[in-house]
PDB file of N, CA and C in Angstrom:
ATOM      1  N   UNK A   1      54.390 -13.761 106.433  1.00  0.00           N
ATOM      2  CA  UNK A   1      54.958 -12.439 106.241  1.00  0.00           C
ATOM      3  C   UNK A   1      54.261 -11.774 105.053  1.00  0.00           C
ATOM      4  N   UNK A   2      53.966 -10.367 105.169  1.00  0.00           N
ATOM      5  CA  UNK A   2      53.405  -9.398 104.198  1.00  0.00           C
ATOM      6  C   UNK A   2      54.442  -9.520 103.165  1.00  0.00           C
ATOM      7  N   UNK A   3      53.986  -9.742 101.587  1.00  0.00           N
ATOM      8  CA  UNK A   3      54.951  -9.362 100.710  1.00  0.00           C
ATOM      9  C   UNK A   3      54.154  -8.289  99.793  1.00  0.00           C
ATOM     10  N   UNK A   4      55.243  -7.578  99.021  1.00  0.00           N
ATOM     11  CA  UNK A   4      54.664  -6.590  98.589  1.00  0.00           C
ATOM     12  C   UNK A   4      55.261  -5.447  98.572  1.00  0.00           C
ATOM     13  N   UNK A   5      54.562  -3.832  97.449  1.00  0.00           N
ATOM     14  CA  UNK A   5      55.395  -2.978  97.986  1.00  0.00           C
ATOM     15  C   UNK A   5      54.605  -2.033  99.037  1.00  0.00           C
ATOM     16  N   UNK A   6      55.075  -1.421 100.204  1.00  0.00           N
ATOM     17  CA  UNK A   6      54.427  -0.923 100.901  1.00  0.00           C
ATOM     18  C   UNK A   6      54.884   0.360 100.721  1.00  0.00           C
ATOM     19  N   UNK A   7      53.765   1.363 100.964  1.00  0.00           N
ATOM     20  CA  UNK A   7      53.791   2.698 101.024  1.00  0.00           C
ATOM     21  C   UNK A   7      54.384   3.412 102.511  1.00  0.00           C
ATOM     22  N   UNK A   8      54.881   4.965 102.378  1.00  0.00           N
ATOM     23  CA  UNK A   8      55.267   5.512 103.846  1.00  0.00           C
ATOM     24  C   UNK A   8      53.955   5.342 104.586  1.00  0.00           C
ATOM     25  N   UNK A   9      52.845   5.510 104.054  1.00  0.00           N
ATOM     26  CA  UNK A   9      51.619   5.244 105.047  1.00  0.00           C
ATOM     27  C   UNK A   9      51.991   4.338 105.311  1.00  0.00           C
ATOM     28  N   UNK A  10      51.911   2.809 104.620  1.00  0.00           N
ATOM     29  CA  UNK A  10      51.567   1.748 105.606  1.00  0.00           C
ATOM     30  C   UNK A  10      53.007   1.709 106.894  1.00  0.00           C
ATOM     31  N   UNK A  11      53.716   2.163 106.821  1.00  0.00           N
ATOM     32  CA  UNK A  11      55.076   2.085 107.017  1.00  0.00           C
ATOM     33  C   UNK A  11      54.783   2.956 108.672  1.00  0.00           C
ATOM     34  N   UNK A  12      54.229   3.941 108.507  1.00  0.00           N
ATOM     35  CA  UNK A  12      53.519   4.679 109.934  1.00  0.00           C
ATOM     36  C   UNK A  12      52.677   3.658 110.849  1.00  0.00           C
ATOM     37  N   UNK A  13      51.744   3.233 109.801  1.00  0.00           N
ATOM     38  CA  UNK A  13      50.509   1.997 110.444  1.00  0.00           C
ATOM     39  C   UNK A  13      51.464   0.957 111.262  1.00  0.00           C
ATOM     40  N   UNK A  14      52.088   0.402 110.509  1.00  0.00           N
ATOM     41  CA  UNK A  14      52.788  -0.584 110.966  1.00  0.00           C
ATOM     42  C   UNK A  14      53.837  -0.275 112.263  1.00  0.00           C
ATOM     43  N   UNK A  15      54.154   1.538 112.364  1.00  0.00           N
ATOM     44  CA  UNK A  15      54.756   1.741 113.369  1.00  0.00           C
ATOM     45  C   UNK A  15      54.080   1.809 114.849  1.00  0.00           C
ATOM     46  N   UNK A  16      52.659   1.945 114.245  1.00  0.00           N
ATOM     47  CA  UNK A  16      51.674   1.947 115.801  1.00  0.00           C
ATOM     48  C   UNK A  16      51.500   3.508 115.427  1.00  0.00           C
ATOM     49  N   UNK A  17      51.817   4.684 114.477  1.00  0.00           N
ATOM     50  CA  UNK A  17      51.882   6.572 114.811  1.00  0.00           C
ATOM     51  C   UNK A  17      50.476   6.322 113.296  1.00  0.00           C
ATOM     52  N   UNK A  18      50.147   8.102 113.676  1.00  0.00           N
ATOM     53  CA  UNK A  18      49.544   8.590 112.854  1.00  0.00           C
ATOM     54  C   UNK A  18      49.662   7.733 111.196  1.00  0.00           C
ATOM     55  N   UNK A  19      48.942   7.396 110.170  1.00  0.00           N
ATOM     56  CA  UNK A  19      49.422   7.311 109.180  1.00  0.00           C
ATOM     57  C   UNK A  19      48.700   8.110 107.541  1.00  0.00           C
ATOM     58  N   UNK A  20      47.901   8.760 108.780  1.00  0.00           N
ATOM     59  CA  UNK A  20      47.735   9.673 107.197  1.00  0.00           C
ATOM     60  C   UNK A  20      48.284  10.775 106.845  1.00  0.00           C
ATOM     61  N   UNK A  21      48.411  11.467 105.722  1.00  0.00           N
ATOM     62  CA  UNK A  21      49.261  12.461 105.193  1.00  0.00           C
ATOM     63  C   UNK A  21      49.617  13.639 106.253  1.00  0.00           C
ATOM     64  N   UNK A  22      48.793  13.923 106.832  1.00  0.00           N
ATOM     65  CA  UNK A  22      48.832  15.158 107.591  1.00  0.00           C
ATOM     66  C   UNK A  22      49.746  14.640 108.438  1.00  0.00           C
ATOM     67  N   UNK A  23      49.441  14.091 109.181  1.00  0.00           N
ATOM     68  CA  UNK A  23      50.015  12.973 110.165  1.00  0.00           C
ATOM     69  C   UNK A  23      51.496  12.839 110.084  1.00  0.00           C
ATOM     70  N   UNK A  24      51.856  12.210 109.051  1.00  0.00           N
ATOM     71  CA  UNK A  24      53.115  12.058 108.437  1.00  0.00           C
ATOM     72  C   UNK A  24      53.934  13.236 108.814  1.00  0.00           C
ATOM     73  N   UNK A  25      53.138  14.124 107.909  1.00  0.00           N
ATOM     74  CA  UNK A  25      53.958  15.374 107.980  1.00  0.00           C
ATOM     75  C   UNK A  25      54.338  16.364 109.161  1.00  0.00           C
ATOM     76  N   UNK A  26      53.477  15.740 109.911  1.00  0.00           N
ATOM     77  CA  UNK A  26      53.765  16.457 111.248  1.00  0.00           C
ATOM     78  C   UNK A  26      54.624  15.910 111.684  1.00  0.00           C
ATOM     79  N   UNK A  27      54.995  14.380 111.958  1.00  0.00           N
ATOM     80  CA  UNK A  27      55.965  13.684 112.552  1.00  0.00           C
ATOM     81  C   UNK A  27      57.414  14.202 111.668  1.00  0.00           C
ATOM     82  N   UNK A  28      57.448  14.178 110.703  1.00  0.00           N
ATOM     83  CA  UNK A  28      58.668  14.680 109.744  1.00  0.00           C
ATOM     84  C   UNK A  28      59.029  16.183 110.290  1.00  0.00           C
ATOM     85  N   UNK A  29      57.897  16.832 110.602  1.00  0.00           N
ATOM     86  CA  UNK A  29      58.176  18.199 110.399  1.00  0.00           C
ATOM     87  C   UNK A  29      58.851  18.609 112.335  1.00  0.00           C
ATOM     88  N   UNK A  30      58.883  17.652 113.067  1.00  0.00           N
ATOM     89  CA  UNK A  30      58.938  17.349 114.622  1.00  0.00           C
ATOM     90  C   UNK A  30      60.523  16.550 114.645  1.00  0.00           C
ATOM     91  N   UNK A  31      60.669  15.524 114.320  1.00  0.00           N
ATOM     92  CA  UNK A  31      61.719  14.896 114.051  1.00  0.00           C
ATOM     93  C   UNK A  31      62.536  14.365 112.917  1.00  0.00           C
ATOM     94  N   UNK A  32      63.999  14.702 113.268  1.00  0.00           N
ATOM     95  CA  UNK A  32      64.909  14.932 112.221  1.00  0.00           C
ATOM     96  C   UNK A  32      66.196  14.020 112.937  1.00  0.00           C
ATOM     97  N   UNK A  33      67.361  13.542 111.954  1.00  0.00           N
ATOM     98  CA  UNK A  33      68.246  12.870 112.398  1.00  0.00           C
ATOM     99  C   UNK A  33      69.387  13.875 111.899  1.00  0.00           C
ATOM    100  N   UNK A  34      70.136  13.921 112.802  1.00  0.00           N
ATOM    101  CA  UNK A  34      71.219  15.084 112.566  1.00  0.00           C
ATOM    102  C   UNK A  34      72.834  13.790 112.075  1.00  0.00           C
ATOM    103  N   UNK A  35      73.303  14.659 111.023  1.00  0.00           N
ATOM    104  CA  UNK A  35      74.310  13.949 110.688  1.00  0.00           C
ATOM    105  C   UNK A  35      74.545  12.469 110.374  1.00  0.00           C
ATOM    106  N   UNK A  36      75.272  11.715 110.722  1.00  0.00           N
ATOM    107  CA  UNK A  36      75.574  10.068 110.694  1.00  0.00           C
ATOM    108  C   UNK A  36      74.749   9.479 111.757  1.00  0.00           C
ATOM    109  N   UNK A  37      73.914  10.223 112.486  1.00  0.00           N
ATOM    110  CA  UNK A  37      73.204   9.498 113.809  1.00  0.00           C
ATOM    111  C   UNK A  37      71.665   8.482 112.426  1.00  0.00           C
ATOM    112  N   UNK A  38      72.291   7.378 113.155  1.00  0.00           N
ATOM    113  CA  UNK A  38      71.522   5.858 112.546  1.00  0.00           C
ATOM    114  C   UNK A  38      70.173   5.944 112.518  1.00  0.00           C
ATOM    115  N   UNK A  39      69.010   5.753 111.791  1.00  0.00           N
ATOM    116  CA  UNK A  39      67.506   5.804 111.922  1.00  0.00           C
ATOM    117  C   UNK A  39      67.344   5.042 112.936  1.00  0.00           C
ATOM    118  N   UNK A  40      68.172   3.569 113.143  1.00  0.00           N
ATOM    119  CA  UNK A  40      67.404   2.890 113.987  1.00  0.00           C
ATOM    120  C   UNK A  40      67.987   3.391 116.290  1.00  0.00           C
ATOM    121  N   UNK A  41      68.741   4.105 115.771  1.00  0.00           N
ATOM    122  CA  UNK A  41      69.590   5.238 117.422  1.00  0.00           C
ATOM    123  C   UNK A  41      68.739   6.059 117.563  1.00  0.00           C
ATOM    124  N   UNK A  42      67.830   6.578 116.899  1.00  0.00           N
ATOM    125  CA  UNK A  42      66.807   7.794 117.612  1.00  0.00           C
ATOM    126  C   UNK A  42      66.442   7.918 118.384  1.00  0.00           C
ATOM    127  N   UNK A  43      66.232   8.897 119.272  1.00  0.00           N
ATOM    128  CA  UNK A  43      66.220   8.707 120.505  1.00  0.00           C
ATOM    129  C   UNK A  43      64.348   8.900 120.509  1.00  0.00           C
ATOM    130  N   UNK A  44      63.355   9.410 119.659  1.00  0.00           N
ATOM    131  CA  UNK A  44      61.648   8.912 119.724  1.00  0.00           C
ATOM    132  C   UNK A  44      61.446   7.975 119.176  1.00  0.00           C
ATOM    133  N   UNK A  45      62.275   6.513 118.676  1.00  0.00           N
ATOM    134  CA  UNK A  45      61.285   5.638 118.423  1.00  0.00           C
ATOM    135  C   UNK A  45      61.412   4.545 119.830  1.00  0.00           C
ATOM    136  N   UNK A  46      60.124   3.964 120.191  1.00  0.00           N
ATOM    137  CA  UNK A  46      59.830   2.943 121.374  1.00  0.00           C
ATOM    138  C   UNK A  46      60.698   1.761 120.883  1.00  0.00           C
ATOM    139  N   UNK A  47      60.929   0.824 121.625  1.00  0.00           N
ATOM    140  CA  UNK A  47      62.113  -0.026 121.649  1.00  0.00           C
ATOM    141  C   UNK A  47      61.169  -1.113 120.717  1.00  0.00           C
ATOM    142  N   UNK A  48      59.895  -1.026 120.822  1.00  0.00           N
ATOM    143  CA  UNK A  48      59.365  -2.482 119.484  1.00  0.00           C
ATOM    144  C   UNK A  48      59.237  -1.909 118.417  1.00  0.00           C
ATOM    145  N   UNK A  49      59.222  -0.396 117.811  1.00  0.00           N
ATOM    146  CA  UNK A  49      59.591   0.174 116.632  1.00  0.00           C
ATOM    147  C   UNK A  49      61.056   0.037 116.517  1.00  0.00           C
ATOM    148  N   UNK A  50      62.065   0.945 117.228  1.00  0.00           N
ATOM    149  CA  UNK A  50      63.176   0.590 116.732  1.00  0.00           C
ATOM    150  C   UNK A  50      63.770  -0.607 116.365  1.00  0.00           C
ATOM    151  N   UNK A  51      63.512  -1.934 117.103  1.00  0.00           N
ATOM    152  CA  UNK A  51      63.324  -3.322 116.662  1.00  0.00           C
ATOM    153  C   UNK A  51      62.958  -3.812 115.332  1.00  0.00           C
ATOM    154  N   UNK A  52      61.699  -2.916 115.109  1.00  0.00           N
ATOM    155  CA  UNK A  52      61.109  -3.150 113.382  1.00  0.00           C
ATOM    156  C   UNK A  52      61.991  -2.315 112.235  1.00  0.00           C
ATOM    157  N   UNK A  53      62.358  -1.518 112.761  1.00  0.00           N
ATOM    158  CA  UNK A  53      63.198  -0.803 111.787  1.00  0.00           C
ATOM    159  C   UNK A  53      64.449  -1.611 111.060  1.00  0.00           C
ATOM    160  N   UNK A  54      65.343  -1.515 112.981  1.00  0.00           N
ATOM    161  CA  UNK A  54      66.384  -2.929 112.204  1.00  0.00           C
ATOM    162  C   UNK A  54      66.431  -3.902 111.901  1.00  0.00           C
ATOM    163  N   UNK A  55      65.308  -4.717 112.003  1.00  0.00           N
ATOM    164  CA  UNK A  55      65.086  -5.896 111.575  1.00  0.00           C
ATOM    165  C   UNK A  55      64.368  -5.884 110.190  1.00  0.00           C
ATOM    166  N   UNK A  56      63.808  -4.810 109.476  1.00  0.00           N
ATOM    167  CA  UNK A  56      63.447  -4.190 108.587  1.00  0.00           C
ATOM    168  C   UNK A  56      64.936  -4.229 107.450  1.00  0.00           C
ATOM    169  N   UNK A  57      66.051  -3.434 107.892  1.00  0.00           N
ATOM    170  CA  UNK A  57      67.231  -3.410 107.292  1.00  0.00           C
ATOM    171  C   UNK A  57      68.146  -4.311 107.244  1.00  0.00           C
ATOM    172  N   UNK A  58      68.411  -5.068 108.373  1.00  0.00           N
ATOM    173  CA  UNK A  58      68.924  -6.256 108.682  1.00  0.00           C
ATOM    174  C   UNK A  58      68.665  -7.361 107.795  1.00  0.00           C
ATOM    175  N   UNK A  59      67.875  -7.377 107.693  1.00  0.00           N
ATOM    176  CA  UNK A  59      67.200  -8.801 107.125  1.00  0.00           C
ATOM    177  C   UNK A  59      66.134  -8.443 105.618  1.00  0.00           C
ATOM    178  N   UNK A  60      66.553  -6.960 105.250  1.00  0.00           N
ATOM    179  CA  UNK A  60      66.391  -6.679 103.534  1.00  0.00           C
ATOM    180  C   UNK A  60      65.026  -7.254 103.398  1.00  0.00           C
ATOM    181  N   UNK A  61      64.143  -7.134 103.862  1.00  0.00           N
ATOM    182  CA  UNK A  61      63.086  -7.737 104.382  1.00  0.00           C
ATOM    183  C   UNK A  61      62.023  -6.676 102.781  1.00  0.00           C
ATOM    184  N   UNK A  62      60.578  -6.923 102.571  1.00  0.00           N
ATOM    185  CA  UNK A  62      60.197  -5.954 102.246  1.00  0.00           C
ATOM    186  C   UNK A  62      59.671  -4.529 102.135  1.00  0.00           C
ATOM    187  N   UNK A  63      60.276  -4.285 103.148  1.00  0.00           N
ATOM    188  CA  UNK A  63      59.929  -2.748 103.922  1.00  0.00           C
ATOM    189  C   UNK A  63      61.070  -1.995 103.842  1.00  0.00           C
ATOM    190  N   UNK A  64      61.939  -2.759 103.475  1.00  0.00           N
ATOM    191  CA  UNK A  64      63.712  -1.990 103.217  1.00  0.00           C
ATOM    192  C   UNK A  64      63.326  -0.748 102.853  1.00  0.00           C
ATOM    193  N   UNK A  65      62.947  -0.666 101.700  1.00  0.00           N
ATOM    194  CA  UNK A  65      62.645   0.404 100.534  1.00  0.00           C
ATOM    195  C   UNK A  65      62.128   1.529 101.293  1.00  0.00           C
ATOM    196  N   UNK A  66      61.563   1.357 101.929  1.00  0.00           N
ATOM    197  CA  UNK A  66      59.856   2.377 102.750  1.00  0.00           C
ATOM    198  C   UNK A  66      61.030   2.876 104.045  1.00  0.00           C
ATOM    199  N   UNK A  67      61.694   1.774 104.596  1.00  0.00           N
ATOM    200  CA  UNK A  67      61.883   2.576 105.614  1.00  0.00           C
ATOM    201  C   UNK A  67      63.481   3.207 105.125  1.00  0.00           C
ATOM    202  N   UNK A  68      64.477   3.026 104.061  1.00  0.00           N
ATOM    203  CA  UNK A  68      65.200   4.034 103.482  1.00  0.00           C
ATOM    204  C   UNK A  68      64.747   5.307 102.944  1.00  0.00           C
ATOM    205  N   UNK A  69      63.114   5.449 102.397  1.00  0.00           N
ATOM    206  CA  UNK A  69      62.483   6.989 102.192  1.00  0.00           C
ATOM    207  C   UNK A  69      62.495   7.555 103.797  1.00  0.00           C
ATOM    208  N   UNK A  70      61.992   6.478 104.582  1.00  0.00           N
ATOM    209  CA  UNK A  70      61.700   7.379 105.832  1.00  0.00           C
ATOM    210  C   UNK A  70      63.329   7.937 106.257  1.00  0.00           C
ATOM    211  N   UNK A  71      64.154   7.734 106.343  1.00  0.00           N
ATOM    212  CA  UNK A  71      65.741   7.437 106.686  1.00  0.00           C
ATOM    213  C   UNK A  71      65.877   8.827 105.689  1.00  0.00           C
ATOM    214  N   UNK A  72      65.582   8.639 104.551  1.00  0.00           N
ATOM    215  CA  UNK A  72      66.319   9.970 103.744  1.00  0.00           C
ATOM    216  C   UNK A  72      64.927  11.561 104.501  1.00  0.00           C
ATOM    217  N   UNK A  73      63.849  10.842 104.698  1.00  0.00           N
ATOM    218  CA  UNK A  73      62.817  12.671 105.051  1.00  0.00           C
ATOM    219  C   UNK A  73      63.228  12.882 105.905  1.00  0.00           C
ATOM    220  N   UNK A  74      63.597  12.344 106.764  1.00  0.00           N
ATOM    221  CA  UNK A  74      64.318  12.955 108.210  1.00  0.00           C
ATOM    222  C   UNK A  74      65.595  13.353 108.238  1.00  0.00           C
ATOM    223  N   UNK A  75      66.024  13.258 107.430  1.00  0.00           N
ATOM    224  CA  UNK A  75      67.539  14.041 107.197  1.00  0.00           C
ATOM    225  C   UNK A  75      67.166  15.209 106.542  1.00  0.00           C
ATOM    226  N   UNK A  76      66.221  15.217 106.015  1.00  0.00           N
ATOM    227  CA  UNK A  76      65.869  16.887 105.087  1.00  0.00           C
ATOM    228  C   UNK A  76      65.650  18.262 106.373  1.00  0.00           C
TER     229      UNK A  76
END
């Protein structure tokens, strides 16, 4: 297992999407989570991302961090 701290880039890479800045920002600027609806319930991530996500949170893993920034830009 990767230890370490990882950036929202690597955090894209690792999703299989775009991961450079522009990139990012387009996906942010496209999808948003409305209200109490869960990061890992979205209805665009593929079922082996949403998998990484909760198993990401689940298991406090080192990507927690990275994927709670991603969890808070999509609520903006």
């Amino acid at each position: 297992m990767e230890t370490g701290h990882h950036t929202l880039n690597d955090l894209f890479a690792q999703l299989g999407l775009g991961s450079d800045d522009t990139a990012i920002e387009d996906f942010l600027g496209r999808h948003h989570l409305a209200g109490e609806e869960k990061l890992t319930k979205a209805e665009f991530w593929s079922d082996s991302q949403r998998k990484f996500l909760h198993d990401a949170i689940v298991e406090d893993s080192d990507w927690c961090e990275v994927v709670d920034e991603l969890d808070a830009l999509l609520r903006h």
